[in-house]
Protein backbone atom coordinates (compact mmCIF):
# COMPACT_ATOMS: atom_id res chain seq x y z
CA UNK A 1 -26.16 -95.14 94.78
CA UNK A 2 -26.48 -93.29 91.48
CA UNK A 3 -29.23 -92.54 88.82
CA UNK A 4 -28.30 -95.56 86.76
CA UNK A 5 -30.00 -97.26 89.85
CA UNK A 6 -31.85 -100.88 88.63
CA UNK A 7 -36.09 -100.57 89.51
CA UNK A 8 -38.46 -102.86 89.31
CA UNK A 9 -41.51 -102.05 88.70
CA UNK A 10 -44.54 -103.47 89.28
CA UNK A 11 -48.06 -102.94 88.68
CA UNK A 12 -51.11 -104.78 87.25
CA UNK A 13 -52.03 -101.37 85.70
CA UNK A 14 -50.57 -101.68 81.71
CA UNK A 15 -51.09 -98.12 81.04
CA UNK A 16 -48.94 -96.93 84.23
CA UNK A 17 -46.63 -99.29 84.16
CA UNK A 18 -45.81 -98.03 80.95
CA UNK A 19 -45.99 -94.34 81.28
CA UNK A 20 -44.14 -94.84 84.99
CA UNK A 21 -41.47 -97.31 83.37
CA UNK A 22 -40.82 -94.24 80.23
CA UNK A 23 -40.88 -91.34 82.83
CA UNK A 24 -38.12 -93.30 85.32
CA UNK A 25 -36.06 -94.35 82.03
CA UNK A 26 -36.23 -90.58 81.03
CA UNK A 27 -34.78 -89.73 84.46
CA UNK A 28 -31.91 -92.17 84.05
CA UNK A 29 -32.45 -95.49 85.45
CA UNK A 30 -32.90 -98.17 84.26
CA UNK A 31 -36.27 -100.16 84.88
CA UNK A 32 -37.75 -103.79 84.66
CA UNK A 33 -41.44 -104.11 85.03
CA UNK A 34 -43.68 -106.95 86.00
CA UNK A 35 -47.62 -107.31 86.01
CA UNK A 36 -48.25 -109.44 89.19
CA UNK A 37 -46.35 -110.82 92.16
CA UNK A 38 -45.93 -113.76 90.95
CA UNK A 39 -44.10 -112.16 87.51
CA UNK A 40 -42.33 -109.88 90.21
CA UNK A 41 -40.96 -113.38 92.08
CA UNK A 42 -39.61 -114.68 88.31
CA UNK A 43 -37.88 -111.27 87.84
CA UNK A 44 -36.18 -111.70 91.29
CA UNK A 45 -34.84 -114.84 90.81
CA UNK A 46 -32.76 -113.64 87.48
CA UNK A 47 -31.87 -110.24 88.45
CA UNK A 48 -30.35 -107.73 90.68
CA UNK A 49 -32.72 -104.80 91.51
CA UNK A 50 -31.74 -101.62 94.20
CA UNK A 51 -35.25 -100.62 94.29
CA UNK A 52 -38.69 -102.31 93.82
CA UNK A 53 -41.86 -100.09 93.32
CA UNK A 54 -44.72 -101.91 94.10
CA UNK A 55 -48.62 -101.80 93.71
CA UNK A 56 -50.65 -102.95 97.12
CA UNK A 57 -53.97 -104.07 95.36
CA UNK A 58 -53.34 -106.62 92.31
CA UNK A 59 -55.24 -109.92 91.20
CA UNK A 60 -53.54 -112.74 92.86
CA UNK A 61 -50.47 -111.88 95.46
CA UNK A 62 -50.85 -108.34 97.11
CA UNK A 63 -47.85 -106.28 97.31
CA UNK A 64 -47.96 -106.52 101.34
CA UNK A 65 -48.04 -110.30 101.23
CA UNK A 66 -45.19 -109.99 99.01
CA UNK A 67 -43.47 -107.12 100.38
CA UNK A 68 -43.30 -109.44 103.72
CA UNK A 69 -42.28 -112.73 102.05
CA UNK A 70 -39.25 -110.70 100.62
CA UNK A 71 -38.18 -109.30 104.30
CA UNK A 72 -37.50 -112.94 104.86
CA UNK A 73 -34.29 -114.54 103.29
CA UNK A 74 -35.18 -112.94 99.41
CA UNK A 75 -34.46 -109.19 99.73
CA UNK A 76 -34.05 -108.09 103.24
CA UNK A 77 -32.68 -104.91 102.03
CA UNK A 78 -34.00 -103.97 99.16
CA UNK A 79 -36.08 -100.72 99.45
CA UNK A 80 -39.68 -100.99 98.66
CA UNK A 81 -42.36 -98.00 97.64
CA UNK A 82 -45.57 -99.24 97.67
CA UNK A 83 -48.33 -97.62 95.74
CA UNK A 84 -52.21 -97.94 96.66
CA UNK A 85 -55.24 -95.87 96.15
CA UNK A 86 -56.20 -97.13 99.74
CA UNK A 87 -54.29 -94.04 101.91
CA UNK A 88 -55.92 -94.10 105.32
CA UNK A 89 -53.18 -94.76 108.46
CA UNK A 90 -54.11 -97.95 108.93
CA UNK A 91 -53.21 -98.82 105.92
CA UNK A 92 -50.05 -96.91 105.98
CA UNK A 93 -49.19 -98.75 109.17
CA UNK A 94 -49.96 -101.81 107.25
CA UNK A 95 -47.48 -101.08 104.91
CA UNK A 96 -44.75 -100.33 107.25
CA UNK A 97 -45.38 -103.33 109.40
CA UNK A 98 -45.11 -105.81 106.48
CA UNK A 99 -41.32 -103.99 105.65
CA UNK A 100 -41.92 -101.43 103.11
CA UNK A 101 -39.74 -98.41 103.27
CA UNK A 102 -42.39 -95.56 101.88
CA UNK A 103 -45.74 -95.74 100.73
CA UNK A 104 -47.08 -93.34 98.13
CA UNK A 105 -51.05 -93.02 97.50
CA UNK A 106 -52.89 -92.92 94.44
CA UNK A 107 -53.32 -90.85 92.39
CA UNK A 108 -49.73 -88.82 92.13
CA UNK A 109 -47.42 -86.48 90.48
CA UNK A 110 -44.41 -89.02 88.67
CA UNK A 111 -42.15 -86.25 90.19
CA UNK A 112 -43.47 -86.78 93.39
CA UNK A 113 -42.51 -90.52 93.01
CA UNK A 114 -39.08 -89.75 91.42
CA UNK A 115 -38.50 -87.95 94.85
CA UNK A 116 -39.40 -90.77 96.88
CA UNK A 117 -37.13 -92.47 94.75
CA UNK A 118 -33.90 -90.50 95.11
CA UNK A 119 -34.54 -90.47 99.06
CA UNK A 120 -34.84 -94.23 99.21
CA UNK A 121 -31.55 -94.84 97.55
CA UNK A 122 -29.93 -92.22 99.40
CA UNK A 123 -31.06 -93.79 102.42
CA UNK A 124 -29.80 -97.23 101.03
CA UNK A 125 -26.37 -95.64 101.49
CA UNK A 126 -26.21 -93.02 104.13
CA UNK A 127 -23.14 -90.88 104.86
CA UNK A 128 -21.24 -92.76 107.56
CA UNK A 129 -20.52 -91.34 110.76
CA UNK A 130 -16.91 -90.64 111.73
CA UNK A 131 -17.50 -92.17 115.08
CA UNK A 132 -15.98 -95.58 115.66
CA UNK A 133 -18.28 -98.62 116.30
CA UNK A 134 -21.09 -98.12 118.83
CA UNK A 135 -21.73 -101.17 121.10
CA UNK A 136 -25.53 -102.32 121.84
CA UNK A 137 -24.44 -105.34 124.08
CA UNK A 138 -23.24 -108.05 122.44
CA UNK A 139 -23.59 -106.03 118.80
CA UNK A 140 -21.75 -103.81 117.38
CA UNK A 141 -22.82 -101.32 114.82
CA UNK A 142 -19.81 -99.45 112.30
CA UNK A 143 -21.78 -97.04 110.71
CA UNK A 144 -18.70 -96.34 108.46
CA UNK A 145 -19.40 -99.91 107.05
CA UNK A 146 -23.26 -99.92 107.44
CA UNK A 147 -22.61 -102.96 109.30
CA UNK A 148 -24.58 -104.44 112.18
CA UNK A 149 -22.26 -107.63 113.73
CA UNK A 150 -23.54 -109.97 116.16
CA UNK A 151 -21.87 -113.22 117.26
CA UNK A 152 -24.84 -114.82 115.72
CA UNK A 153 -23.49 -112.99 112.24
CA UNK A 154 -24.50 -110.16 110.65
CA UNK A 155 -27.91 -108.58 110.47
CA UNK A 156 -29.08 -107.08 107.49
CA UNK A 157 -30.73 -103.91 107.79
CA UNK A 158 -33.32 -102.26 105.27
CA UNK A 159 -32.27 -98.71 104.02
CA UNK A 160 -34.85 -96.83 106.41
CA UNK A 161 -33.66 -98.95 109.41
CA UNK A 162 -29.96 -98.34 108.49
CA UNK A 163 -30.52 -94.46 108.30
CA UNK A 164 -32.16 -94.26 111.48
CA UNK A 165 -29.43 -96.63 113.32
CA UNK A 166 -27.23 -93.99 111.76
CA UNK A 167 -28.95 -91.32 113.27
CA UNK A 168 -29.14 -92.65 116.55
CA UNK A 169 -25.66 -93.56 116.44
CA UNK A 170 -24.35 -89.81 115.61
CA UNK A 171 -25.82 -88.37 118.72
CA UNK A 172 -26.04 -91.21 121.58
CA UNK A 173 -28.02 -90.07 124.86
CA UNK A 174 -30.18 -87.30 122.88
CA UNK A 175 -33.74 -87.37 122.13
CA UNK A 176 -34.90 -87.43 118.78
CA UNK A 177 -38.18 -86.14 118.13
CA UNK A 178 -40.38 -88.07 115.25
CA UNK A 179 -40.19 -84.75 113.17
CA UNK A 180 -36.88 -85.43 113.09
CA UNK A 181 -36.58 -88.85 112.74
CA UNK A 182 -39.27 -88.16 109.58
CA UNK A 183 -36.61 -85.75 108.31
CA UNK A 184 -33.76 -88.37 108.52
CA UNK A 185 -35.95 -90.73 106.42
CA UNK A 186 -37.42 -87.64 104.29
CA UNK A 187 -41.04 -88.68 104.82
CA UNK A 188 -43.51 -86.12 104.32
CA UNK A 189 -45.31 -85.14 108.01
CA UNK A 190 -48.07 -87.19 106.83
CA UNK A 191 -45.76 -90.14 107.36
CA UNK A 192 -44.68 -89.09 110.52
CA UNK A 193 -47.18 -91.89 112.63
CA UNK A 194 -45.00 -94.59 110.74
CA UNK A 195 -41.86 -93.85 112.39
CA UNK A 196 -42.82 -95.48 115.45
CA UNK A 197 -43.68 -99.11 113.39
CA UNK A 198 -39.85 -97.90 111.29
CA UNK A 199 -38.29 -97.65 115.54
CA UNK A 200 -40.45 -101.08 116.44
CA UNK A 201 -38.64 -102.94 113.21
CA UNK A 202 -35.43 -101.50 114.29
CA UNK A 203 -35.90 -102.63 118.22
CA UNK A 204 -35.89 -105.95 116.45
CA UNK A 205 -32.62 -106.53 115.37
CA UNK A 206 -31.20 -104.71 118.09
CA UNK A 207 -32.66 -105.51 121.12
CA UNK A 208 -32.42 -108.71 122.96
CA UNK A 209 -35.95 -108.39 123.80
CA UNK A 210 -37.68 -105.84 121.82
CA UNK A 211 -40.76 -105.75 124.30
CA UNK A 212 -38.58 -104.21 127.03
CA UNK A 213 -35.65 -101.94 125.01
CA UNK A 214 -32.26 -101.99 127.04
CA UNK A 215 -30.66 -99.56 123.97
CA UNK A 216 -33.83 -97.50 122.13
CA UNK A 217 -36.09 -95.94 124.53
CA UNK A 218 -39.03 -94.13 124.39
CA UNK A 219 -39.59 -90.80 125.50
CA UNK A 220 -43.19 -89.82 126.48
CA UNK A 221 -44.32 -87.23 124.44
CA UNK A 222 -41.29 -86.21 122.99
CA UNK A 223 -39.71 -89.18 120.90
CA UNK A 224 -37.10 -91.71 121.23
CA UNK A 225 -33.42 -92.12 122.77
CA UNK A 226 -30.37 -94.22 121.89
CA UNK A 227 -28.43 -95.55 124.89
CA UNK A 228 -25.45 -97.08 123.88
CA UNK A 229 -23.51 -99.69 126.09
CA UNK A 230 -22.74 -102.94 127.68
């Protein structure tokens, strides 16, 4: 992914969308902005975006009930930043659960965003691992190809649940502690409660059952384990 990345930006706030859509355009990419969900849907239909910045609180659609809709069949991978001025966990959590990939509180520094930016795309494409494919059962996962196989097909994977399946995959039978796992997805500590609704999304499309993990396990206390096989 590269600086001539496509955003979309959205935001029922004129003035920011304006001075957020100049600042990104002065950084190099190239941005599309959109006033509501529902403006955000018609954009989506027309055009390819790597990145959607999105406001939680707007008249009409919020940007969780959107942000979930588009985990569906519309952009399963797409990384989304949510903004709010509503930063207390559970509403962080919130964020997560419904498939965002960050979420970034009101008011902030634009350079703040632009570096939640840069670490979402890199995430979108993560160096691959020079191990061969790593079997979870009946899946496969080839890091090299950022590809998750099933016999069902393919599963898509968001940008934050590909880097962590990445991570896992690069040191099988090692616990990984959530500072680190916050470090693979370059969340601030803040953030760090979230990586356990980031795992839960992740048990889901590789676990038979995600309510009783055969591959990711939790470790008490100390964080989670990848256990490759049959």
């Amino acid at each position: 992914m590269t600086d001539t990345a496509h955003i979309l930006l959205v935001d029922d706030d004129e003035r920011l969308r304006a001075l957020l859509s100049r600042f990104l355009v002065e950084q190099g990419y190239r941005v599309t902005t959109a006033a509501c969900a529902a403006d955000a849907r018609d954009k989506l239909r027309f055009l390819d975006f790597d990145l959607m910045v999105l406001d939680v609180m707007m008249p009409g659609e919020t940007g969780l009930s959107l942000t979930e809709d588009l985990r569906g069949d519309r952009a399963p991978t797409m990384p989304i930043l949510l903004l709010t001025a509503r930063g207390a966990p559970e509403d962080v959590v919130a964020g997560f659960e419904a498939g965002a990939d960050d979420y970034l509180g009101k008011p902030f520094d634009p350079r703040v965003l632009l570096v939640r930016i840069r670490a979402m795309l890199r995430r979108a494409t993560p160096a691959p691992s020079p191990e061969g494919p790593l079997q979870l059962g009946e899946a496969s996962f080839d890091a090299a190809r950022a590809e998750l196989v099933t016999p069902n097909g393919r599963i898509r994977l968001t940008g934050a649940e590909l880097a962590l399946l990445v991570a896992f995959a690069a040191r099988p039978h090692e616990i990984l502690s959530r500072e680190a796992l916050a470090a693979v997805l370059e969340m601030d500590e803040a953030s760090e409660r979230a990586i356990d609704v980031q795992v839960t999304r992740l048990r889901r499309k590789i676990e038979p059952d995600p309510r009783e993990p055969r591959f990711l396990h939790t470790v008490r206390g100390k964080g989670y384990i990848l256990k490759p096989g049959p």
